[in-house]
N, C-alpha and C. Protein backbone atom coordinates (compact mmCIF):
# COMPACT_ATOMS: atom_id res chain seq x y z
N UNK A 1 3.62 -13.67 6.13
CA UNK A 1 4.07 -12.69 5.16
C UNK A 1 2.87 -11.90 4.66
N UNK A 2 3.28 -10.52 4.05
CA UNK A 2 2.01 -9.85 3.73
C UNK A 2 2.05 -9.34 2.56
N UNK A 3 1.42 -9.20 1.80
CA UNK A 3 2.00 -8.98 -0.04
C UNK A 3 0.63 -7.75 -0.08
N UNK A 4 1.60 -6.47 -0.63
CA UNK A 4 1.21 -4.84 -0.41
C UNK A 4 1.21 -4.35 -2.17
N UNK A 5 -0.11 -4.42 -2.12
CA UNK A 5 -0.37 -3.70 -3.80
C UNK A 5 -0.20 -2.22 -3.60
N UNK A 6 0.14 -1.35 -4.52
CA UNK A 6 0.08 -0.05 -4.14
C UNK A 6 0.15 0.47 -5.67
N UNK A 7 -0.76 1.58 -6.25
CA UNK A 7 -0.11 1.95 -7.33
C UNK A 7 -0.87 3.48 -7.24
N UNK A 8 -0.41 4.36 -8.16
CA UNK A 8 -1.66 5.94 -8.58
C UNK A 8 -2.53 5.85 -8.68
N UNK A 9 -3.09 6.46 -7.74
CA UNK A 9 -5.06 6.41 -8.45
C UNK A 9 -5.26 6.58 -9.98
N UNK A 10 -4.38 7.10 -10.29
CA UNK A 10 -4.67 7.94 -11.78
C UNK A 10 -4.11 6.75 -12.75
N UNK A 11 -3.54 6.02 -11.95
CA UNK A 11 -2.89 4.78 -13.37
C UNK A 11 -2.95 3.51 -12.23
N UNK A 12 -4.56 2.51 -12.26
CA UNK A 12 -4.43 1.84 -11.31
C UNK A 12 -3.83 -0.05 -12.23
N UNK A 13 -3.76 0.39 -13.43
CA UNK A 13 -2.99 -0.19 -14.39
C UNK A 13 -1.42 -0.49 -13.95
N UNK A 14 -1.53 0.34 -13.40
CA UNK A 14 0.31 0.01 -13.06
C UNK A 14 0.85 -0.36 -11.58
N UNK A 15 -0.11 -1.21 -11.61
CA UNK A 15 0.36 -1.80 -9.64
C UNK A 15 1.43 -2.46 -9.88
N UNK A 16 1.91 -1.66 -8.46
CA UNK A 16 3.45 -2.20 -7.80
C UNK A 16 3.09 -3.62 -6.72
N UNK A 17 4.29 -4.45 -6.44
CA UNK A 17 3.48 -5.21 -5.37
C UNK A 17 4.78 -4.85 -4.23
N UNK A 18 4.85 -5.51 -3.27
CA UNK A 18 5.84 -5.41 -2.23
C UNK A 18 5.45 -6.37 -1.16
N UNK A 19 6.61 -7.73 -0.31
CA UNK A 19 5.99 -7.91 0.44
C UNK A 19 6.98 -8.16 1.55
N UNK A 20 6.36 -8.39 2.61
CA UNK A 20 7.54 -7.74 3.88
C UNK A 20 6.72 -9.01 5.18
N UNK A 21 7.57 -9.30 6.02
CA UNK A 21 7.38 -9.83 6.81
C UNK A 21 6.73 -9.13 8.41
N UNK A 22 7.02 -8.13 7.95
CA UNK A 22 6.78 -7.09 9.10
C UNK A 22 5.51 -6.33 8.86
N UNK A 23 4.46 -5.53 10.24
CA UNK A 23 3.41 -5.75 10.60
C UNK A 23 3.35 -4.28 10.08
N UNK A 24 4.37 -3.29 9.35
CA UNK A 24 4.54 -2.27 9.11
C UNK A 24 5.46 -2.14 8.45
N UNK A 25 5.37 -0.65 7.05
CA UNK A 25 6.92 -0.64 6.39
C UNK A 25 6.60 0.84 6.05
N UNK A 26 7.97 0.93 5.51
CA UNK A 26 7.78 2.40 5.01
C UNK A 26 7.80 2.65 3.59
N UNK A 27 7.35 3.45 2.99
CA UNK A 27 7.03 3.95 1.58
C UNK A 27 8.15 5.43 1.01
N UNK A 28 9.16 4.81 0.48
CA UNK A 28 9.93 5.91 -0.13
C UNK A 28 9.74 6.14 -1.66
N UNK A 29 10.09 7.60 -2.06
CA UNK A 29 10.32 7.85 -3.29
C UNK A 29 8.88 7.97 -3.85
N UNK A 30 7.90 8.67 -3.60
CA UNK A 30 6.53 8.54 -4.12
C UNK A 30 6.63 9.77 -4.57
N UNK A 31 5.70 10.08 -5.28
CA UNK A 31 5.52 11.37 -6.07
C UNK A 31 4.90 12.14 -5.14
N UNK A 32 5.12 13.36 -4.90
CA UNK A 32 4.55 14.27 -3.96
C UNK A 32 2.87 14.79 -4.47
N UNK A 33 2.08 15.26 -4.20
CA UNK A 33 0.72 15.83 -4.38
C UNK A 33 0.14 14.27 -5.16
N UNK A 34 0.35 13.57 -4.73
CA UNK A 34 -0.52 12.13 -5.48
C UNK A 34 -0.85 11.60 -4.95
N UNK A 35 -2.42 10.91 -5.16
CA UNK A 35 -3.11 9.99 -4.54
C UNK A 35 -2.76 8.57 -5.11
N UNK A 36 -2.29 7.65 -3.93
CA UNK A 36 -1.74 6.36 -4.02
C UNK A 36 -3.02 5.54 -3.68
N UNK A 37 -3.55 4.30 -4.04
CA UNK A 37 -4.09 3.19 -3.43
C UNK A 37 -3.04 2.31 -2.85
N UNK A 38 -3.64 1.55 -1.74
CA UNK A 38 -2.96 0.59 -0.68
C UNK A 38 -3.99 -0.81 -0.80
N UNK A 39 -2.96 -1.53 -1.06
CA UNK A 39 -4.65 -3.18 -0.64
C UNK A 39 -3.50 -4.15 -0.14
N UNK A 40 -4.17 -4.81 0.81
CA UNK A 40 -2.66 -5.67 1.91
C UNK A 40 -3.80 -6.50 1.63
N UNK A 41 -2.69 -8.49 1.49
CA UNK A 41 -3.28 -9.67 1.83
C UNK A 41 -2.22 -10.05 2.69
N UNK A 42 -2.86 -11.36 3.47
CA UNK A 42 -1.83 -12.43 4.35
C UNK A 42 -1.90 -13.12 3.15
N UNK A 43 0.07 -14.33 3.64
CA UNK A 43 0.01 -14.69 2.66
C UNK A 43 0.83 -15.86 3.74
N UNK A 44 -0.06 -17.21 4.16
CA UNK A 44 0.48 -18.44 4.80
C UNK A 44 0.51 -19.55 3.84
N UNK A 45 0.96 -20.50 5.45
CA UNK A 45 1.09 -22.14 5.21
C UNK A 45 0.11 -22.51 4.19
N UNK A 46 -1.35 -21.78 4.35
CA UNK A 46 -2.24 -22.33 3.53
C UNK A 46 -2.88 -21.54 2.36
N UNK A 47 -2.11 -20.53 1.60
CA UNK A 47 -2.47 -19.61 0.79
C UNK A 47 -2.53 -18.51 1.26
N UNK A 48 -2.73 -17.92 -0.03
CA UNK A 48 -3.48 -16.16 -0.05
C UNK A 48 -4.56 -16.04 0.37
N UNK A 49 -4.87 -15.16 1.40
CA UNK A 49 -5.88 -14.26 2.28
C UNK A 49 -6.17 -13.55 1.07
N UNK A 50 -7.76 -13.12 1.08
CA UNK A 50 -8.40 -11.92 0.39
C UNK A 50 -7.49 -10.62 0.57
N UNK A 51 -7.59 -9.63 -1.09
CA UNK A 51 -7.10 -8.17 -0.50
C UNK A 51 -8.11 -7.35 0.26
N UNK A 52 -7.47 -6.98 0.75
CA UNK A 52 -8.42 -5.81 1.90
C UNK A 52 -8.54 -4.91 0.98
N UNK A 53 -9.45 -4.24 1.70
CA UNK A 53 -10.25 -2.84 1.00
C UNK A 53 -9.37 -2.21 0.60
N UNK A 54 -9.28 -0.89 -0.79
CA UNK A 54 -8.36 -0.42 -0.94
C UNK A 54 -8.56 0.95 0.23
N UNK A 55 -7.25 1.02 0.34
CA UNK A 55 -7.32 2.68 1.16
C UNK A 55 -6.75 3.75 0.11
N UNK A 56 -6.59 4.73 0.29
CA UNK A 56 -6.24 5.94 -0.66
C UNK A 56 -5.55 6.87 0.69
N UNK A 57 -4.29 7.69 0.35
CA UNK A 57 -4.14 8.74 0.80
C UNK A 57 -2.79 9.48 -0.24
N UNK A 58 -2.90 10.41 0.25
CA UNK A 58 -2.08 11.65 -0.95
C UNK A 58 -0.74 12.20 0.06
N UNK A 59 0.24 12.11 -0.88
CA UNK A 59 1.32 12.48 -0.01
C UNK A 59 2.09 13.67 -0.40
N UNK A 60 2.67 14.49 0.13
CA UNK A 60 3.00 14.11 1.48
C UNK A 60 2.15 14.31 2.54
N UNK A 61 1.78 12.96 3.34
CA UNK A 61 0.85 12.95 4.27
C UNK A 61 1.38 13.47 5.71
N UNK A 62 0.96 14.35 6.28
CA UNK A 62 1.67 15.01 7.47
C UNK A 62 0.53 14.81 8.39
N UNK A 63 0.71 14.61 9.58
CA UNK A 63 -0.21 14.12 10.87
C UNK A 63 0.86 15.96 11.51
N UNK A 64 -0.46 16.68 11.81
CA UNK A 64 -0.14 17.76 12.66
C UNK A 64 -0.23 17.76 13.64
N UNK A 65 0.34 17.83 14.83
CA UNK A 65 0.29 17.91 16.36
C UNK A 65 -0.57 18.43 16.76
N UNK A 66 -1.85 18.41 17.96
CA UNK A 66 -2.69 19.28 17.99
C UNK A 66 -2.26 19.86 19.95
């Protein structure tokens, strides 16, 4: 299992958590022009894994075709 912190850069006071069994998920309902932080741990048989680095990106994030 993987337990997904995520909250506003601008209010890092107000982390959300989320956790999903799957190696990928999707993110609905975010505020548009805002920078989000991301920090993922594993979470086994034998505890909580460290959070990973935070990442940052601002949405809506669009990947353009080149």
């Amino acid at each position: 299992m993987y337990d997904i912190q995520f909250w506003k850069a601008v209010a890092p006071e107000e982390k959300r958590m989320r956790s999903t069994t799957e190696r990928k998920t999707v993110f609905a309902n975010l505020d548009d022009n805002t920078e989000y932080k991301f920090s993922v741990r594993a979470n086994t048989r034998k505890g909580y894994g460290p959070w990973s680095t935070q990442v940052g990106c601002s949405f809506p994030y669009i990947l353009e075709e080149k």
